[in-house]
Protein backbone atom coordinates (compact mmCIF):
# COMPACT_ATOMS: atom_id res chain seq x y z
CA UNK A 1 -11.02 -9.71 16.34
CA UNK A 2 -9.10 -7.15 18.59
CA UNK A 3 -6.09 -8.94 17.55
CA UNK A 4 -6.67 -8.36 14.01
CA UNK A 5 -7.65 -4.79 14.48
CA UNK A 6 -4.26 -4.30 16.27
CA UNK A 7 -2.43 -5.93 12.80
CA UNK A 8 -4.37 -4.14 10.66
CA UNK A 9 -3.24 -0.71 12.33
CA UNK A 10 0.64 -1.83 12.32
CA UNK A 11 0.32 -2.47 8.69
CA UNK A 12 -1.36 0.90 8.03
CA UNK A 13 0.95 2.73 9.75
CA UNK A 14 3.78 0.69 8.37
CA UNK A 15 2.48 1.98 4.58
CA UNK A 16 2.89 5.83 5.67
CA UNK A 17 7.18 5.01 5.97
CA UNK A 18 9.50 5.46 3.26
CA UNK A 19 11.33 2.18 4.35
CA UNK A 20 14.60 0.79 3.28
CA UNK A 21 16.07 -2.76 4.02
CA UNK A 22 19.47 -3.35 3.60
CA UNK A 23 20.74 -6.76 3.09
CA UNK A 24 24.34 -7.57 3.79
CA UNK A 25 26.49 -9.06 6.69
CA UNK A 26 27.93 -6.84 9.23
CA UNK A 27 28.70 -6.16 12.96
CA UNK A 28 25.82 -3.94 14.85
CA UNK A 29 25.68 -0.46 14.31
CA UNK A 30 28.37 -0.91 11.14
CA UNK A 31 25.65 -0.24 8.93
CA UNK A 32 24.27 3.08 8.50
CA UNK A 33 22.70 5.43 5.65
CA UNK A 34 24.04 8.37 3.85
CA UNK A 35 20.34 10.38 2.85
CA UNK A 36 19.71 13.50 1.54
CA UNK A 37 16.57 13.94 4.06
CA UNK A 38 17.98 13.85 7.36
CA UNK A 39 18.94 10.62 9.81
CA UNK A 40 16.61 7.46 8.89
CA UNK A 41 15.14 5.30 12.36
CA UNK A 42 17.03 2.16 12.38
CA UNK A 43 14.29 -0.25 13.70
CA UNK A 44 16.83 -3.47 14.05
CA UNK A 45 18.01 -6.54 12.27
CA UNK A 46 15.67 -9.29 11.25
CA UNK A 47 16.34 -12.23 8.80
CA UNK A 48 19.24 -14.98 9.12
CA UNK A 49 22.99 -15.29 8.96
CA UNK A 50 23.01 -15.77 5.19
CA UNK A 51 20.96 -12.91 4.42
CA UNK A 52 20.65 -10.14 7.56
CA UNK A 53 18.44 -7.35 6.92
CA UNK A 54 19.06 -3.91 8.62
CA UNK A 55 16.00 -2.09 8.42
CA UNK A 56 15.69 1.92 8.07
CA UNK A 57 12.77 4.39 7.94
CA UNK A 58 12.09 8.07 7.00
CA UNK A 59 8.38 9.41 7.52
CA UNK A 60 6.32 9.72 4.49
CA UNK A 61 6.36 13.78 4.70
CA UNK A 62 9.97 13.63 3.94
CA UNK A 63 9.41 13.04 0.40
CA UNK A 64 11.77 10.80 -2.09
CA UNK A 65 14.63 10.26 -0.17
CA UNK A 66 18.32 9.55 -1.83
CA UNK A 67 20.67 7.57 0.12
CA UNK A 68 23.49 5.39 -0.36
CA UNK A 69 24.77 2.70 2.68
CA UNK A 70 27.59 3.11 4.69
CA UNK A 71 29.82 0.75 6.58
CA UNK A 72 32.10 1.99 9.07
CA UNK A 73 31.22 5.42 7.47
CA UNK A 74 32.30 4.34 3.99
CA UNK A 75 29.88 4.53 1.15
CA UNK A 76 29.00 1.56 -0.94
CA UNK A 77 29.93 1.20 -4.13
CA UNK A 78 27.98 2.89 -7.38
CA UNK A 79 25.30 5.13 -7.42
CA UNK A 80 22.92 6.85 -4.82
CA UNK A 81 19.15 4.83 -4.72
CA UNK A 82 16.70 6.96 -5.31
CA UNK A 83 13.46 5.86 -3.01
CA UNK A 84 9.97 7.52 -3.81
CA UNK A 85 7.79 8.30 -0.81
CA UNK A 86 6.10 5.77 1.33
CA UNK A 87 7.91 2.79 -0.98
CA UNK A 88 9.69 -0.11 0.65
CA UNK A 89 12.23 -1.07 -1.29
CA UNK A 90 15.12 -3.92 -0.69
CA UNK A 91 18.54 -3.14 -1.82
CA UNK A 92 22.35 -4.85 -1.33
CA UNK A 93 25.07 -3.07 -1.15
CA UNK A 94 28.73 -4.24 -1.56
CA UNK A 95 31.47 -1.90 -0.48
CA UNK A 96 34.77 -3.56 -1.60
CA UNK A 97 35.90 -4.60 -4.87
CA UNK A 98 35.59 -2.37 -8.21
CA UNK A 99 36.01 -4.83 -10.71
CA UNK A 100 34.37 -7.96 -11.84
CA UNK A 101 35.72 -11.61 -12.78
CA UNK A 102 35.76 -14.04 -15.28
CA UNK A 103 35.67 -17.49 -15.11
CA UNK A 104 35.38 -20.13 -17.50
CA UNK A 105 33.07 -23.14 -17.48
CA UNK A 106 34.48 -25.63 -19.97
CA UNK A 107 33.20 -28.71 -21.79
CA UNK A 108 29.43 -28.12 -21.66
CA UNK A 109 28.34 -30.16 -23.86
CA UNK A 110 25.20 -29.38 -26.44
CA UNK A 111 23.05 -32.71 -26.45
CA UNK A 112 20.79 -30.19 -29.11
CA UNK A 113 23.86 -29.83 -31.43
CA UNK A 114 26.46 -33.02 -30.48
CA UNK A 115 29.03 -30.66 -29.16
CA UNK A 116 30.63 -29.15 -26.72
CA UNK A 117 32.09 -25.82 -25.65
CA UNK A 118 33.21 -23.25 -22.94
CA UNK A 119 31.02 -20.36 -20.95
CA UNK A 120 32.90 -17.38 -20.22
CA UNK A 121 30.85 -16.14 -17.19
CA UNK A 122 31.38 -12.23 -15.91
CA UNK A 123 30.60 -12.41 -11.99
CA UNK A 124 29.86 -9.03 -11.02
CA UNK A 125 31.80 -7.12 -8.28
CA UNK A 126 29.79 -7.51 -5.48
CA UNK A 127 29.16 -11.49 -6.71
CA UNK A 128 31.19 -12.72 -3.25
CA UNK A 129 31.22 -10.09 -1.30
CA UNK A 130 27.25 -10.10 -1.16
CA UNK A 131 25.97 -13.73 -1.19
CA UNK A 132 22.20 -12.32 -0.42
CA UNK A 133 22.23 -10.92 -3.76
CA UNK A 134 20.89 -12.56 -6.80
CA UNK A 135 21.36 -10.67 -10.60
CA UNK A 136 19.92 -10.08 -14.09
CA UNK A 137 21.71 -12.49 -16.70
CA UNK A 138 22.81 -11.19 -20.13
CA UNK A 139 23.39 -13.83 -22.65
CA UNK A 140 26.09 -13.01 -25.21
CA UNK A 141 27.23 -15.23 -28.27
CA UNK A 142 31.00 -15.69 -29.59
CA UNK A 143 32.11 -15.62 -25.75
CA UNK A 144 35.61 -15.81 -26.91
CA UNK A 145 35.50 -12.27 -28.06
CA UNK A 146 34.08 -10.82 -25.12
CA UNK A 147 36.98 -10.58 -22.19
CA UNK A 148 40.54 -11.36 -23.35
CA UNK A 149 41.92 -9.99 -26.67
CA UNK A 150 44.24 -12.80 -26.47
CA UNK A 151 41.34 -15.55 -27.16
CA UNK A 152 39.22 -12.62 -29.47
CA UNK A 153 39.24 -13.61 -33.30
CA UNK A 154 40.84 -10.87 -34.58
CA UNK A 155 42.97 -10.37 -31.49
CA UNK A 156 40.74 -7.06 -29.91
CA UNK A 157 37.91 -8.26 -27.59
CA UNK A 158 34.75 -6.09 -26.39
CA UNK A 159 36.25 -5.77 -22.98
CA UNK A 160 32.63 -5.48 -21.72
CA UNK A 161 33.33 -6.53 -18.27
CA UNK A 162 35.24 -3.48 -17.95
CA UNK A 163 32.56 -1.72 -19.64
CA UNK A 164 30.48 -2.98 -17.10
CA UNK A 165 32.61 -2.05 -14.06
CA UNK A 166 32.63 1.54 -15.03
CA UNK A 167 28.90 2.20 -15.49
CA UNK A 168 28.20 0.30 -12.35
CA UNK A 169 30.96 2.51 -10.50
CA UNK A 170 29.44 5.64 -11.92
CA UNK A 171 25.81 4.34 -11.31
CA UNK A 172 24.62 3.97 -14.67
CA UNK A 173 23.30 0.42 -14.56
CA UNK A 174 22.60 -2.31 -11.99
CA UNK A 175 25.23 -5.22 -11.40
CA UNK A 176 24.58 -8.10 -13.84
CA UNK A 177 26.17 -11.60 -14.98
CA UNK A 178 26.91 -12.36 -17.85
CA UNK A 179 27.21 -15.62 -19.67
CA UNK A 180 29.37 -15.36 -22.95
CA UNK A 181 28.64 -18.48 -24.96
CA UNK A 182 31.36 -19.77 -26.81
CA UNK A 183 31.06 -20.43 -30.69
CA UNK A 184 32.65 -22.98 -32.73
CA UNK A 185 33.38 -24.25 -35.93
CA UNK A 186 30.13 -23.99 -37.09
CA UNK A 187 29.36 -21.05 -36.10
CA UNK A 188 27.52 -19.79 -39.36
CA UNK A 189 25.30 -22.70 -39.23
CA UNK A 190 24.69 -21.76 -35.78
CA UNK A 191 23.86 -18.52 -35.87
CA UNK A 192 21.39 -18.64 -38.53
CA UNK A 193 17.84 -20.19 -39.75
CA UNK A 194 18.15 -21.93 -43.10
CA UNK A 195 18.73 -21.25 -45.63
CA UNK A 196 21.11 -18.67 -47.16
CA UNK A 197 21.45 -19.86 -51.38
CA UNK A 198 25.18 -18.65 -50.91
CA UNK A 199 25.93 -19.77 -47.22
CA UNK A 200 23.91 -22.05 -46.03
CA UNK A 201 23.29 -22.45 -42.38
CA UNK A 202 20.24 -23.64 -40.46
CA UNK A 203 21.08 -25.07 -36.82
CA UNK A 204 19.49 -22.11 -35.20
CA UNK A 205 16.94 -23.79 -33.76
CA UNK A 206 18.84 -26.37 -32.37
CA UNK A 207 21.29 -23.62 -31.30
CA UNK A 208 18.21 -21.88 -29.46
CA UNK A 209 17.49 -25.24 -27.84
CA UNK A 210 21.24 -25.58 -26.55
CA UNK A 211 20.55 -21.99 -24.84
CA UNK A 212 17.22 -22.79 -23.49
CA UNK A 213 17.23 -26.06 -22.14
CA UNK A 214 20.68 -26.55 -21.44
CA UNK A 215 22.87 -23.34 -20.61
CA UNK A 216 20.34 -20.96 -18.85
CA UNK A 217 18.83 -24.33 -16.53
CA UNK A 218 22.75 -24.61 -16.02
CA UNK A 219 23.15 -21.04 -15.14
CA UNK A 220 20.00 -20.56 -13.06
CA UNK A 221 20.79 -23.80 -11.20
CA UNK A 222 24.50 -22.71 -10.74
CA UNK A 223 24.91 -19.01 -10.35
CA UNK A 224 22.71 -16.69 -8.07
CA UNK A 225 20.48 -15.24 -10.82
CA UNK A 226 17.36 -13.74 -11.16
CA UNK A 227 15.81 -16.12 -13.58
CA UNK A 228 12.78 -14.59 -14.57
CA UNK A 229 12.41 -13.09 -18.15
CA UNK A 230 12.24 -9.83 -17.11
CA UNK A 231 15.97 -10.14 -16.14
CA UNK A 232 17.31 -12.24 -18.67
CA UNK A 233 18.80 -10.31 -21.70
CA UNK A 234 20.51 -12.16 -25.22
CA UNK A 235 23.28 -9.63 -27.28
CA UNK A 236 25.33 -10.68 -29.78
CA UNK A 237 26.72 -8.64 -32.93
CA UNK A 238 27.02 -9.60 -37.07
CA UNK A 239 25.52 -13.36 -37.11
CA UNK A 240 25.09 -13.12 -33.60
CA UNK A 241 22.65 -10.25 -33.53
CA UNK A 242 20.41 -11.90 -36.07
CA UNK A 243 20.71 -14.89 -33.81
CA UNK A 244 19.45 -13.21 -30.76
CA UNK A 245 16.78 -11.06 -32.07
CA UNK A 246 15.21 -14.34 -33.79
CA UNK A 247 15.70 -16.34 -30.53
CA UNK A 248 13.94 -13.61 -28.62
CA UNK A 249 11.15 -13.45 -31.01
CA UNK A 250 10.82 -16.77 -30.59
CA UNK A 251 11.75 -17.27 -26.72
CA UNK A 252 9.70 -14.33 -25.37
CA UNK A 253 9.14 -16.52 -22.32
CA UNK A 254 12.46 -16.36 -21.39
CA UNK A 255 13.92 -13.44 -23.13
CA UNK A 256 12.62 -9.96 -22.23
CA UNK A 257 15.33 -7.88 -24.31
CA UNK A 258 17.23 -8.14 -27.09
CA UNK A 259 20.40 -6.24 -28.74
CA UNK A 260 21.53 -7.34 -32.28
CA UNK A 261 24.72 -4.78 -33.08
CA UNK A 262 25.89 -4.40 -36.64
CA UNK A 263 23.14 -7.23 -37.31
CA UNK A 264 23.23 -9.53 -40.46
CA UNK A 265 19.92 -9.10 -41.31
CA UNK A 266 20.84 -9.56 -45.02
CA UNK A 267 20.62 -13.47 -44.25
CA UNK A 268 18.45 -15.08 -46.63
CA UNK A 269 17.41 -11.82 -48.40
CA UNK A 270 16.64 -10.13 -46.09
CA UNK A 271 13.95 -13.31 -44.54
CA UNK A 272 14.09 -11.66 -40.80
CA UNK A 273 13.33 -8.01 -42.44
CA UNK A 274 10.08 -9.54 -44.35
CA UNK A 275 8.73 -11.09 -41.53
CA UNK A 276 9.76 -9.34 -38.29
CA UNK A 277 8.54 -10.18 -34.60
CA UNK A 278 4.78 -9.57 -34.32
CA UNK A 279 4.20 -7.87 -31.42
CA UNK A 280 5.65 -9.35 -28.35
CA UNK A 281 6.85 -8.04 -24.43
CA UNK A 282 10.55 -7.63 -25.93
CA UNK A 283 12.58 -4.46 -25.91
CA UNK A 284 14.71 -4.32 -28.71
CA UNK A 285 18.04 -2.37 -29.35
CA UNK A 286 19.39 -2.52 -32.57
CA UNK A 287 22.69 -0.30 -34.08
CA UNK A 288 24.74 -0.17 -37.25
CA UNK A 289 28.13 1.85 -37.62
CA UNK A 290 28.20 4.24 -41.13
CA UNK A 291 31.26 2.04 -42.53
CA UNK A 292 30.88 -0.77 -44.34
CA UNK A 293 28.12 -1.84 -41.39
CA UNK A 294 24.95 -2.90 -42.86
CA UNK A 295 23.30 0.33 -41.89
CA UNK A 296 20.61 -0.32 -44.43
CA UNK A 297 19.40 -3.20 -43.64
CA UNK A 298 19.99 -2.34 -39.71
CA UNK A 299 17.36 0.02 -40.91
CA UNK A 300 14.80 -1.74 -42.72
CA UNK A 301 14.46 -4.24 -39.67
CA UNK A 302 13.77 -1.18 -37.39
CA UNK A 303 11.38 0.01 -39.59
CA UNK A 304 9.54 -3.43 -39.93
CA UNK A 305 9.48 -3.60 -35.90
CA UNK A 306 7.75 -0.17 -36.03
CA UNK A 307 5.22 -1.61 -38.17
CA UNK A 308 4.31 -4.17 -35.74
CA UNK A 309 3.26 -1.80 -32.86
CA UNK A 310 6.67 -1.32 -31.04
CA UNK A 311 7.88 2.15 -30.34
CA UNK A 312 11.02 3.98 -30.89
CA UNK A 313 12.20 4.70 -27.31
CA UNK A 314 10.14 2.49 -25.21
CA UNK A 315 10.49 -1.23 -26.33
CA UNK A 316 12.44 -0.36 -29.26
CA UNK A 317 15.74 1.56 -29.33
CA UNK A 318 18.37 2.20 -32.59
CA UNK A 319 21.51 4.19 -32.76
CA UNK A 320 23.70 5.08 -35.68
CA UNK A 321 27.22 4.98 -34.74
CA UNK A 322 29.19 7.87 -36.26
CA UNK A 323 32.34 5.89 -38.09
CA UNK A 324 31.55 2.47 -36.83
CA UNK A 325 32.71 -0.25 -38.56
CA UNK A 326 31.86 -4.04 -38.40
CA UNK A 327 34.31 -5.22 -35.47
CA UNK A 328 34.68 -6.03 -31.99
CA UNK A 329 36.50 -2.38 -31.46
CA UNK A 330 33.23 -0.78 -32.64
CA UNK A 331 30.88 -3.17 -30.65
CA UNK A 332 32.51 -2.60 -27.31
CA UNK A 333 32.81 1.00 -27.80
CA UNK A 334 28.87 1.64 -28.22
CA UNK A 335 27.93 -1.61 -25.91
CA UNK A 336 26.94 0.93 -23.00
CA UNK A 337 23.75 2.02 -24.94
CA UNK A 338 22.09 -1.35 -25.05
CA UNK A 339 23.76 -2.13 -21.18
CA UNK A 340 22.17 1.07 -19.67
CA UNK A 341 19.02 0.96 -21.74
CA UNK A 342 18.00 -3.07 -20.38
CA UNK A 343 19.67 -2.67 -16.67
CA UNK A 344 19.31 0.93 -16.09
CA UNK A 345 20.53 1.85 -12.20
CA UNK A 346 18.08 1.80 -9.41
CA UNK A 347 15.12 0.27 -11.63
């Protein structure tokens, strides 16, 4: 009982410490913290070579504390953490590269659709310098427009990895991965629930099987994610953005956001529009440009979400883009909305 009264008072006094535990690999005393409230108590290194934790403290009275991580006096890379009184928070810093990568994963083949096709995966910057960390996924269709204008349809690509690089470096969003999924030849049929009377389509479903059962196991089983829904995100813009807000709406178990840019929710008269997502635990960013964008119908599907419950700024987000036009130049340009809006820094 005395024993118990002694680890009960620890713990108490434990809860009255703004505490910070930084995870990376480095030589004693390398580590050190950068805070706007004075020197923290470094109280030693617990956990094991593939994940070392450095541990750091500030008393309670001291308020919200921000800080950033040093090594060898350097400061890690993006923003400052902001750390509310008395929380205990986990964080991992990287302090070298700038930039992400891209790598392709070819030939995974779609038992859902009889096909096969490549993954462009983003690895954020910190990806090998910080093998403790694990990261949010954002699922993106038409992959091949996403990273190289060289491989992009109309030779101009998103460039969102760069995109991404930039916000992280300025500390507007946390680090994430993402997975650009290649489309193919029939990409209409695809993208879309049957049936258009003009185009056709209707392999959606088995299209949302391909991404459920067979590329996010893949990923998750691969890549050092964070697989719950709450950090898995699907984009995708024109047929693509229909195709991810009706796979969220439908996937809500694995999908906790969705952004649909430039949208074809014309498909099928306007079928999506009529009968949107009831309410579900999705946040939803949708945009349209004011050229030749489907701005109206971008529109009429935000206003059928708001009839369902959701609310403009906190699961449901729309911009109008001033002169935006219906290609991957316009996507990319706006993409930080949606980016800071699901993986906002320090959340």
């Amino acid at each position: 009982m005395k024993r118990l009264l002694i680890v009960l008072l620890v713990a108490a006094g434990a809860a009255h410490a703004t505490t910070v535990r930084v995870h990376y690999a480095a030589a004693p005393g390398a580590l050190a913290i950068d805070s706007d409230k004075g020197p923290a108590r470094a109280t030693g290194t617990s956990g094991g070579t593939d994940d070392p934790v450095r541990t750091f403290t500030w008393p309670d009275a001291r308020g919200a504390v921000a800080l950033k991580p040093t090594l060898h006096g350097q400061p890690a890379k993006g923003g400052r953490y902001l750390v509310p009184g008395g929380a205990s928070v986990d964080i991992y810093p990287f302090f070298r590269a700038s930039a992400g990568t891209v790598e392709i994963m070819a030939d995974v083949v779609s038992p859902q659709l009889h096909n096969s096709r490549a993954l462009r995966i983003y690895y954020p910057p910190s990806y090998r310098e910080n093998p403790a960390k694990r990261y949010p996924v954002l699922y993106m269709h038409d992959g091949q427009n996403l990273f190289d204008a060289k491989t992009a349809a109309f030779g101009v690509a998103w460039n969102i990895g760069a995109t991404i690089d930039r916000l992280v470096a300025a500390g507007s969003m946390e680090e994430v991965i993402v997975v650009g999924i290649d489309n193919t030849g029939e990409r209409i049929a695809e993208y879309t629930p049957c049936c258009d009377p003009k185009h056709g389509g209707g392999k959606l479903a088995a299209y949302e099987a391909f991404i459920a059962d067979t590329v996010k196991p893949l990923i998750d089983r691969r890549l050092r994610t964070l697989p719950g829904r709450e950090h898995t995100a699907i984009m995708g813009s024109s047929l693509g953005g229909l195709a991810s807000v009706a796979i969220a709406a439908h996937r809500p178990q694995l999908f906790s956001m969705a952004a649909g840019l430039s949208s074809s929710f014309w498909w099928d008269g306007g079928a999506l529009i009529k009968q949107p997502p009831g309410p579900l635990p999705v946040r939803w960013y949708l945009d349209a440009g004011t050229i030749d964008d489907g701005l109206a119908d971008s529109e009429a599907m935000r206003d059928a979400l708001l009839t369902q419950g959701y609310v403009d700024g906190a699961d449901l987000m729309f911009y109008t883009a001033p002169g935006g036009k219906h290609n991957e130049a316009s996507w990319g340009a706006r993409v930080d909305k949606p980016l800071r809006w699901f993986f906002p820094w320090n959340r």
